[in-house]
C-alpha atoms as a PDB file:
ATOM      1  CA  UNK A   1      31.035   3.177 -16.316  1.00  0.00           C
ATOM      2  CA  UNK A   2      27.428   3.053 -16.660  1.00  0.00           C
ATOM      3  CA  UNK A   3      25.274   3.181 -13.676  1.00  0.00           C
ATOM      4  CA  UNK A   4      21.527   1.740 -13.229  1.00  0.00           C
ATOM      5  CA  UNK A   5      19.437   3.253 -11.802  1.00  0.00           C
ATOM      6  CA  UNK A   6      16.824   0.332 -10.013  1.00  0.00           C
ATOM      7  CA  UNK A   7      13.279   0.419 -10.615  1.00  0.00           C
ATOM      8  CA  UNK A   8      11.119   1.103  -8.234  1.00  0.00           C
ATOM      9  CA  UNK A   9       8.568  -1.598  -6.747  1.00  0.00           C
ATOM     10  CA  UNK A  10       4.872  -0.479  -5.798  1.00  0.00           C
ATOM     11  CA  UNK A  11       2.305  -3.036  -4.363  1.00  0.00           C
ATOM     12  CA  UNK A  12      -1.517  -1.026  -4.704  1.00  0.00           C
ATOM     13  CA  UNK A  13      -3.670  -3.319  -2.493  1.00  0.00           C
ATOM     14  CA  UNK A  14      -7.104  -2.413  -3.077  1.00  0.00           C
ATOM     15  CA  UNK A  15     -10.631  -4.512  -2.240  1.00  0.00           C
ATOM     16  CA  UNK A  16     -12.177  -3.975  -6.234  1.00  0.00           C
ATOM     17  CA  UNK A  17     -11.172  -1.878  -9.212  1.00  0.00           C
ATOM     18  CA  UNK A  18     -12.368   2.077  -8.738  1.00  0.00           C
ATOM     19  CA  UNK A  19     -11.522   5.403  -9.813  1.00  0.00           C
ATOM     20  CA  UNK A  20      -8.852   5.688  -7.265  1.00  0.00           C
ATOM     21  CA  UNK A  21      -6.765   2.197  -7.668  1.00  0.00           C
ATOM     22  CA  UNK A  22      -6.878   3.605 -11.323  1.00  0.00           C
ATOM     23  CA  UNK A  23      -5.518   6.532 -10.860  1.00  0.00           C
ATOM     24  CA  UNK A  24      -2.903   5.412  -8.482  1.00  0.00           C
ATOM     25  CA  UNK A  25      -1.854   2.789 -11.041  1.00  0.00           C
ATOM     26  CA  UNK A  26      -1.625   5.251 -13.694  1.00  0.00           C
ATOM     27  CA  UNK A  27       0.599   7.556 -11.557  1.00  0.00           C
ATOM     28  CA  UNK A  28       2.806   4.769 -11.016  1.00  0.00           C
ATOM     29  CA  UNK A  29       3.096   3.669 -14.029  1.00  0.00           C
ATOM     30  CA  UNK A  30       3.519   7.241 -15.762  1.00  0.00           C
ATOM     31  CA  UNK A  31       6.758   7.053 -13.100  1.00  0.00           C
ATOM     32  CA  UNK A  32       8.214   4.112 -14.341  1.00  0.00           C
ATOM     33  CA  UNK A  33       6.947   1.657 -11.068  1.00  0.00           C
ATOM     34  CA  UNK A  34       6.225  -1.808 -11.714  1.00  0.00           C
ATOM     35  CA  UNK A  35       3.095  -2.681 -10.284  1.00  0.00           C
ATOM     36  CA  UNK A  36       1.731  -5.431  -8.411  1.00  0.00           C
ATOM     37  CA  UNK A  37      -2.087  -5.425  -7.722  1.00  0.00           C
ATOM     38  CA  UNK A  38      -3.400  -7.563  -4.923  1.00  0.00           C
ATOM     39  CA  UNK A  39      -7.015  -7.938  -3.882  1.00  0.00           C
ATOM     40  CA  UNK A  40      -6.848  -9.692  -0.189  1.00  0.00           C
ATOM     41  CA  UNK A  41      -5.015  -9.393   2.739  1.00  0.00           C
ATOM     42  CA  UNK A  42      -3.653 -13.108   2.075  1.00  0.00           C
ATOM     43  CA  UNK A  43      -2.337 -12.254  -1.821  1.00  0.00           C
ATOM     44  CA  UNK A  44      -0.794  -8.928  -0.439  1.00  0.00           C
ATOM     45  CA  UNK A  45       1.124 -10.857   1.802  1.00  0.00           C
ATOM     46  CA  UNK A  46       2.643 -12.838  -0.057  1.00  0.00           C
ATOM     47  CA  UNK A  47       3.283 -10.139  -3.184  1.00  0.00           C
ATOM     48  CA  UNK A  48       4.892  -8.498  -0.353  1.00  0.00           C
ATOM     49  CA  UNK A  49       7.526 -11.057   0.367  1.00  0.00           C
ATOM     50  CA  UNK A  50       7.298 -12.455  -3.285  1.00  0.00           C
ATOM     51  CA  UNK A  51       8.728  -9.011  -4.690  1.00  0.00           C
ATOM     52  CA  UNK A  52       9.929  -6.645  -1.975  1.00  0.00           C
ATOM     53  CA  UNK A  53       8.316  -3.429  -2.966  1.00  0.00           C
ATOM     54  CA  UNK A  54       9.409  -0.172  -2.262  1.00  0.00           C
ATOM     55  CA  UNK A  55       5.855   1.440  -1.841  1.00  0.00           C
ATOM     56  CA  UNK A  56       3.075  -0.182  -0.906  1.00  0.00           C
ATOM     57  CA  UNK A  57      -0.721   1.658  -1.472  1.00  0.00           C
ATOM     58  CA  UNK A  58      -3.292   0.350   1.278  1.00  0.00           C
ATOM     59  CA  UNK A  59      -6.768   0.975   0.366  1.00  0.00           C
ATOM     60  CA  UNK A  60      -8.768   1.720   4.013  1.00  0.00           C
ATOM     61  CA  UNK A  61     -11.518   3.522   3.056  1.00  0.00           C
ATOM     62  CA  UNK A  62     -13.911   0.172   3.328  1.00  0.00           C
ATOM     63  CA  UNK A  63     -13.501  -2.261   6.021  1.00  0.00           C
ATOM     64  CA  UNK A  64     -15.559  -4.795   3.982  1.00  0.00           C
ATOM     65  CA  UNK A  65     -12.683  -6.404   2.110  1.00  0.00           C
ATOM     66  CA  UNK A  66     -10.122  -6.773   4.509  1.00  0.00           C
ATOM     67  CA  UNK A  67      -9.213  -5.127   7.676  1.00  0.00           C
ATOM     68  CA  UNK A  68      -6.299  -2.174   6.651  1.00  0.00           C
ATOM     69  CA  UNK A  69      -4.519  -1.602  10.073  1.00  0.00           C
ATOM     70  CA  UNK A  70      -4.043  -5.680  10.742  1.00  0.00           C
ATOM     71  CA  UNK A  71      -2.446  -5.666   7.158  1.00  0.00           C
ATOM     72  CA  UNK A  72      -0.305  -2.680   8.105  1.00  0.00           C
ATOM     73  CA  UNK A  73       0.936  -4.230  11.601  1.00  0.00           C
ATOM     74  CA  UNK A  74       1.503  -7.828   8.980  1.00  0.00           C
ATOM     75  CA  UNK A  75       3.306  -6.487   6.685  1.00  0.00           C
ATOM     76  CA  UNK A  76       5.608  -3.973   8.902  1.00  0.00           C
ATOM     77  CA  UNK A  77       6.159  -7.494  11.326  1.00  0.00           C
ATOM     78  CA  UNK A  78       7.582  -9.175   7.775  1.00  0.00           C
ATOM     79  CA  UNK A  79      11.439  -9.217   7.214  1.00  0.00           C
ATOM     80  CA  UNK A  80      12.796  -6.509   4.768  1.00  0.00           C
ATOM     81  CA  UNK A  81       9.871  -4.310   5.585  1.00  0.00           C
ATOM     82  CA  UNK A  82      12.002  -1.265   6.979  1.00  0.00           C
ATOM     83  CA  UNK A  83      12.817  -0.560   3.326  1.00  0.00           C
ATOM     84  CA  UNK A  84       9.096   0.008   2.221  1.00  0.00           C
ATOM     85  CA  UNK A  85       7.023   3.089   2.653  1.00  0.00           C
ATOM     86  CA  UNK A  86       3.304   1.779   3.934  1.00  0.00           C
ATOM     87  CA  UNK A  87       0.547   4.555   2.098  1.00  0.00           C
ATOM     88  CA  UNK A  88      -3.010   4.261   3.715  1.00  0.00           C
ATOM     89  CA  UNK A  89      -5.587   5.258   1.499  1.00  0.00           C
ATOM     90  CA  UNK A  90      -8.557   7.214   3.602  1.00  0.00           C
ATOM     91  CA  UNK A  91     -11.714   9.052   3.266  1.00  0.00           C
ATOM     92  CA  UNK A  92     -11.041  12.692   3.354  1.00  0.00           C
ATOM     93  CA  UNK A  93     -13.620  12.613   6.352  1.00  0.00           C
ATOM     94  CA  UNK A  94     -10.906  10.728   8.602  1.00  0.00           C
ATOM     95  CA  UNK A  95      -8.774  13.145   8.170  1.00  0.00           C
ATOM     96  CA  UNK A  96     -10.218  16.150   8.752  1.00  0.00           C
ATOM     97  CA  UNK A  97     -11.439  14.931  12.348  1.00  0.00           C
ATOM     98  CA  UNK A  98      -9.824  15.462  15.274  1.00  0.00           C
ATOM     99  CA  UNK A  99     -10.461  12.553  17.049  1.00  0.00           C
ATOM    100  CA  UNK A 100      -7.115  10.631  16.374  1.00  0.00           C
ATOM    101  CA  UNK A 101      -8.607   8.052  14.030  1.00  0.00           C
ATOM    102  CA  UNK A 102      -5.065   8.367  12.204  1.00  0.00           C
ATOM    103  CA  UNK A 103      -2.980   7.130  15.549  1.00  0.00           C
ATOM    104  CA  UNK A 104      -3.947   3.806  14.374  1.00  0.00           C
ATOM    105  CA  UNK A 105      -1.851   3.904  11.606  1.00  0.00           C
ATOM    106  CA  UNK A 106       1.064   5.770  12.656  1.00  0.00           C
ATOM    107  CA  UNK A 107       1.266   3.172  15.751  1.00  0.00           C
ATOM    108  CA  UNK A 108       1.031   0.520  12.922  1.00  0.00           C
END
């Protein structure tokens, strides 16, 4: 009997191209993930439901492209959702504070 083991799903959802969706790619494709890259809110939606990932990358460190803790609340609201790990992506700066920028994700 030969078991299979199932690939894991990743969705990296990042405004433009930099040095970190790169290296997040990279680390999960050197793991074996199949990747799905999605630019907007509106394609990361859909890629969501589309192909059910297992992780899901959420670039927040600019609020220019699309606004990060809406998408979170979207995509946890979405059937099938309590089977994907949500990964916010933040300047080192919000995380060193002590201000509780960070509850906005964990209530998310």
């Amino acid at each position: 009997m030969c078991l299979q083991v199932p690939t894991v799903r990743a969705l990296l959802v990042f405004g433009k191209d930099d040095a970190q969706s790169d290296a997040i790619k990279w680390a999960a494709e050197k793991l074996c993930c199949e990747c799905t890259i999605a630019y907007t809110a509106e394609t990361a939606t859909e890629s969501f439901q589309s192909i059910h990932p297992h992780l899901v990358f959420i670039d927040s460190r600019q609020s220019k492209f699309f606004d990060s803790i809406s998408l979170c609340r979207s995509l946890h609201s979405l059937q099938g959702s309590q089977y994907s790990c949500l990964v916010a992506i933040v300047k080192k700066s919000a995380v060193e504070k002590e201000d509780g920028s960070m509850s906005h994700y964990l209530r998310s």
